[in-house]
Protein backbone atom coordinates (compact mmCIF):
# COMPACT_ATOMS: atom_id res chain seq x y z
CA UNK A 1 128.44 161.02 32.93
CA UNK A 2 126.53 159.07 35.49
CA UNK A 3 123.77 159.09 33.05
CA UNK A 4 125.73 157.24 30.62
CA UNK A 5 127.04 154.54 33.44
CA UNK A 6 123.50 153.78 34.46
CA UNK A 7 122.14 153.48 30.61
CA UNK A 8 125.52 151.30 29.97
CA UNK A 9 124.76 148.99 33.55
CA UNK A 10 121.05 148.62 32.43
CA UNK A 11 122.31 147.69 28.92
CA UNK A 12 124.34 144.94 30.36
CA UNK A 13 122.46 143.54 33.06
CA UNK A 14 119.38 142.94 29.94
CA UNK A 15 121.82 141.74 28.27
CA UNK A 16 122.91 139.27 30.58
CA UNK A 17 119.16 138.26 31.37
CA UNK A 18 118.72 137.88 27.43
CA UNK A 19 121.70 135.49 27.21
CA UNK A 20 120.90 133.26 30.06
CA UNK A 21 116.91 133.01 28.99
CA UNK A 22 118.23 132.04 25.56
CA UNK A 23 120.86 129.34 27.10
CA UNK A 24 117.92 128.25 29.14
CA UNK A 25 116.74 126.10 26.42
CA UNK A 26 119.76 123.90 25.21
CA UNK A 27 122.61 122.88 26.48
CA UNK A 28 126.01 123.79 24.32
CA UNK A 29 129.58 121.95 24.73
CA UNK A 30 132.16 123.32 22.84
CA UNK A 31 135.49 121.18 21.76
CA UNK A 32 132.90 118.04 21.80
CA UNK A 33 134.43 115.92 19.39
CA UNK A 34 138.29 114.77 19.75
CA UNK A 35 140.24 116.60 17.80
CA UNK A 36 141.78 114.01 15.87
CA UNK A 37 138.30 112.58 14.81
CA UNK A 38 136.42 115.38 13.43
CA UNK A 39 139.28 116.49 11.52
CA UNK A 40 139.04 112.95 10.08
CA UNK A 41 135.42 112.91 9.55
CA UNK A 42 135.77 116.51 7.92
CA UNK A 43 138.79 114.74 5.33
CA UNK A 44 136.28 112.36 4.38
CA UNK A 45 133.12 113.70 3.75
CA UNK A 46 134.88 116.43 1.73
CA UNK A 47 136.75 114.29 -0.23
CA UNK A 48 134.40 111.89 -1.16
CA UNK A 49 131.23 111.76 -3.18
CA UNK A 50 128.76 110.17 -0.87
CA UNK A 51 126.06 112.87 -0.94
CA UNK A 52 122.37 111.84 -1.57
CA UNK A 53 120.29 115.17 -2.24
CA UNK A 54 117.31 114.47 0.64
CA UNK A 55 113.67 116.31 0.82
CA UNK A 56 110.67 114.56 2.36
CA UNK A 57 107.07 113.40 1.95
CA UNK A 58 105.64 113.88 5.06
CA UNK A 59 107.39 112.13 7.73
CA UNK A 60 109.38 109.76 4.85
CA UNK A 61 112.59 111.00 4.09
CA UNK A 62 113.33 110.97 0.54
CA UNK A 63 117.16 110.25 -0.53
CA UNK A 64 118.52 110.30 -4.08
CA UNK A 65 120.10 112.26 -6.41
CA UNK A 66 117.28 111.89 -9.36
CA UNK A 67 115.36 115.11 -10.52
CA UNK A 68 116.98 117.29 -8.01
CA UNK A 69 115.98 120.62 -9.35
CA UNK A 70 111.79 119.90 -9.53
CA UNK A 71 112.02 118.10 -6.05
CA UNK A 72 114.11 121.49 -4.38
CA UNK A 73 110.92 123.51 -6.17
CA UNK A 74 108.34 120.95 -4.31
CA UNK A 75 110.05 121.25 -1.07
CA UNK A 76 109.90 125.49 -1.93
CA UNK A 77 106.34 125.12 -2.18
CA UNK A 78 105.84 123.04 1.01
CA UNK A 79 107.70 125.63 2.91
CA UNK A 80 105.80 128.43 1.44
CA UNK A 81 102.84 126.66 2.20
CA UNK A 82 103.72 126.56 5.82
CA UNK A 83 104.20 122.67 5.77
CA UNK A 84 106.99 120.52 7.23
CA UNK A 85 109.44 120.58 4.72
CA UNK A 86 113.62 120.47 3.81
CA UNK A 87 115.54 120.40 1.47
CA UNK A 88 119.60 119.24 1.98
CA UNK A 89 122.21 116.67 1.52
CA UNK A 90 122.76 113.60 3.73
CA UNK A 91 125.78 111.15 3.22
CA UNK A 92 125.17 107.83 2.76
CA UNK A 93 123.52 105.82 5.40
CA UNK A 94 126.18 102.81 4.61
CA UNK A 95 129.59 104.93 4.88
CA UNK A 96 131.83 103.51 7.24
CA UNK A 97 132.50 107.12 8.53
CA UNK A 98 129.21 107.27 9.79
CA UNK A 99 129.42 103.56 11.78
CA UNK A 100 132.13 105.06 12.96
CA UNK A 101 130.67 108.61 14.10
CA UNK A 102 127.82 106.10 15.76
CA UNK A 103 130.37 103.98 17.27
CA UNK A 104 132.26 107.40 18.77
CA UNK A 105 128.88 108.88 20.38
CA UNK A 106 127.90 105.80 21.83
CA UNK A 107 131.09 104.74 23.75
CA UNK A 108 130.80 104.66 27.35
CA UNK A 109 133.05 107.57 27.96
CA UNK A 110 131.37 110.21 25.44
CA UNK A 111 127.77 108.69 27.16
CA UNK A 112 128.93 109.67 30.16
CA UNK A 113 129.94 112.98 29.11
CA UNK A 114 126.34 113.72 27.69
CA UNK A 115 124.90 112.12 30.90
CA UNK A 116 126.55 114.87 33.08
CA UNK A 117 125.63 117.89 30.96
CA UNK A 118 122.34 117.03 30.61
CA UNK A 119 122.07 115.44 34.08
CA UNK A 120 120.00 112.28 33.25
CA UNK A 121 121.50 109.24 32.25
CA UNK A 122 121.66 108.68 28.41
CA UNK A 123 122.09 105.28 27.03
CA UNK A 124 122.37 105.30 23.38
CA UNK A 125 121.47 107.08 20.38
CA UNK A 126 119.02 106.46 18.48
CA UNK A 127 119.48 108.25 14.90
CA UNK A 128 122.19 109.41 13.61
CA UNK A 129 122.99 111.27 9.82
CA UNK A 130 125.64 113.88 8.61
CA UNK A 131 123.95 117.02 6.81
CA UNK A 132 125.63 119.09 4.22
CA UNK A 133 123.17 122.73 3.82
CA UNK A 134 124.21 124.00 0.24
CA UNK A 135 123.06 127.51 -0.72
CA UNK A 136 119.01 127.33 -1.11
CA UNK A 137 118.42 124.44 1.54
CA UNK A 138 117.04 124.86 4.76
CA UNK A 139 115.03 122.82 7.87
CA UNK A 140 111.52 124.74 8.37
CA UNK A 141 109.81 124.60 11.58
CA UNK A 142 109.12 121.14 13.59
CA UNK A 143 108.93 119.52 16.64
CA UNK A 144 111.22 115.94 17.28
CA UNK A 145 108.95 113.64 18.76
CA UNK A 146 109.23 109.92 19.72
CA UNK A 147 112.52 109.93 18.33
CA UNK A 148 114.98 110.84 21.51
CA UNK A 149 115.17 112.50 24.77
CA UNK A 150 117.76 114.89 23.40
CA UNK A 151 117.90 115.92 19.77
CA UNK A 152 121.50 116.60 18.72
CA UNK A 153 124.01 118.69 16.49
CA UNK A 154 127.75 118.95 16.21
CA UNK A 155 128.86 121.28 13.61
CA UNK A 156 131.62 120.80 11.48
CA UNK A 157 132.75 124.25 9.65
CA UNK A 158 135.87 125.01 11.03
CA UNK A 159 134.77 128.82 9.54
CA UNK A 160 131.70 129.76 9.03
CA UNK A 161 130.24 133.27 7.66
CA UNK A 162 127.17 134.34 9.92
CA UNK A 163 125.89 136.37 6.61
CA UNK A 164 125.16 132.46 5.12
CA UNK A 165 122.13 131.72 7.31
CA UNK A 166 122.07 127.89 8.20
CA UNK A 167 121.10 129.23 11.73
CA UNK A 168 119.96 126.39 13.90
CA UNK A 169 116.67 128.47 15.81
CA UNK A 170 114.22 128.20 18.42
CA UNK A 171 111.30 128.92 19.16
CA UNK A 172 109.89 129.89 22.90
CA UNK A 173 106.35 130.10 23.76
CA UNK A 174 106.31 133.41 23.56
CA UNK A 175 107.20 133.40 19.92
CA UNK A 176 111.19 134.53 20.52
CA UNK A 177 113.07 133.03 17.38
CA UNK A 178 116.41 132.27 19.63
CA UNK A 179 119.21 131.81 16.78
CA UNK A 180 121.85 129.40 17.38
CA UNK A 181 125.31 130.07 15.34
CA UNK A 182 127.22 127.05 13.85
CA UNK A 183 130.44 127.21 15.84
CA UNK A 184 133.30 124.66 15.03
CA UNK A 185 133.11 121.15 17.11
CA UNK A 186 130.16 122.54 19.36
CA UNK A 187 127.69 120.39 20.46
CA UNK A 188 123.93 121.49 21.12
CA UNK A 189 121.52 119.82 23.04
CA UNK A 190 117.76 120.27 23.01
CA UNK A 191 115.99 118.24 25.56
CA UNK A 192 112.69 117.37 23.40
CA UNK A 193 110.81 115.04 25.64
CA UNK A 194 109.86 117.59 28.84
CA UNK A 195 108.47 120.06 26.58
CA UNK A 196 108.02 120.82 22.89
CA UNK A 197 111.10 123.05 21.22
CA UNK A 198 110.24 123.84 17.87
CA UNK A 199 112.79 124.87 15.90
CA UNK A 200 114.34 125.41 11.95
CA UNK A 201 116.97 125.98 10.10
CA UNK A 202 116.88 128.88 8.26
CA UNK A 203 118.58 129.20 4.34
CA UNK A 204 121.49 128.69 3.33
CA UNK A 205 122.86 131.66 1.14
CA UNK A 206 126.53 130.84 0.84
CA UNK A 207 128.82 127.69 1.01
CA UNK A 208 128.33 124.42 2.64
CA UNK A 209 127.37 124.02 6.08
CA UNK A 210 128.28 120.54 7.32
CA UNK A 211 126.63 118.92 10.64
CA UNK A 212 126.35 115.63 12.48
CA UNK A 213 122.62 115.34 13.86
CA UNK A 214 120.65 112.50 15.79
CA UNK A 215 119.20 111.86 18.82
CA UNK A 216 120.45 110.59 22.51
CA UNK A 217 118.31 108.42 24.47
């Protein structure tokens, strides 16, 4: 019997150490959003049509809803390839939702908030999009650079099914994968200016996943 105490104290304590090594490299915030808002923004980008299919040349992001199927295939062979590549929808960079999602992160009291949980003072953003994952799109592995001093995500499934992928992960030095789960309203923050964070988003295998990502400065 003491045996089994000791095994199950040893099995927590690693346990413990795994979870805060993982933590040590974001910062989460759940509840981020108002309520109010993102159930707003969730009525509206799932009512409306405003969905570009988006892959990428390089660094050039490539937004349209032309020849969908051949471009998915070309972003399939980038990835296997082991070159940057995605393949997703982004809504429209001229919905007023999304002036208003900017306007929302960049008030001086939601500034402020990301300022104390990060502990240096953030300005502005920088970039900002809203992401819809549909089974067969993913994110593969890159680093953010020159575009923030925190890279950004606020997830927007009130429900989501862990056995659909669309796992935001990253990777440590020591090649850990650290996954993180999309969790209702919870914002992540990856500080990508002290140190490279590579990271991915693995496939999508089932419904939508839905996420606002961009960048604080």
């Amino acid at each position: 019997m003491n045996n089994l105490l000791i095994i199950l104290l040893i099995i927590i304590i690693l346990f413990t150490i795994y979870n805060i090594y993982c933590n040590s490299f974001y910062i989460s915030k759940t509840n981020f959003l108002d309520k109010h808002f993102i159930e707003k923004v969730n009525k509206i980008i799932h009512s409306n049509h405003d969905w570009l299919y988006t892959t990428n040349i390089n660094n050039d992001k490539i937004k349209h809803n032309n020849d969908i199927k051949n471009r998915r295939n070309n972003s399939l062979k980038l990835l296997n390839s082991n070159k940057f590549s995605y393949s997703k929808y982004e809504y429209k960079n001229d919905a007023p939702i999304l002036k208003e999602i900017k306007e929302y992160l960049n008030s001086p009291n939601v500034l402020k908030e990301v300022s104390s949980l990060t502990g240096t003072e953030i300005t502005k953003t920088t970039d900002i999009f809203i992401s819809k994952f549909s089974p067969g799109d993913f994110l593969s592995v890159h680093n953010d650079t020159n575009l923030g001093r925190y890279a950004f995500i606020i997830y927007l499934n009130e429900k989501w099914n862990s056995r659909c992928g669309g796992d935001l992960n990253i990777i440590t030095k020591h090649g850990l994968h650290i996954p993180i789960y999309p969790e209702y309203n919870k914002l992540i923050l990856m500080d990508i200016k002290t140190s490279e964070k590579p990271h991915y988003i693995n496939e999508v295998t089932c419904d939508n996943r839905y996420a606002i990502t961009g960048w604080f400065m």
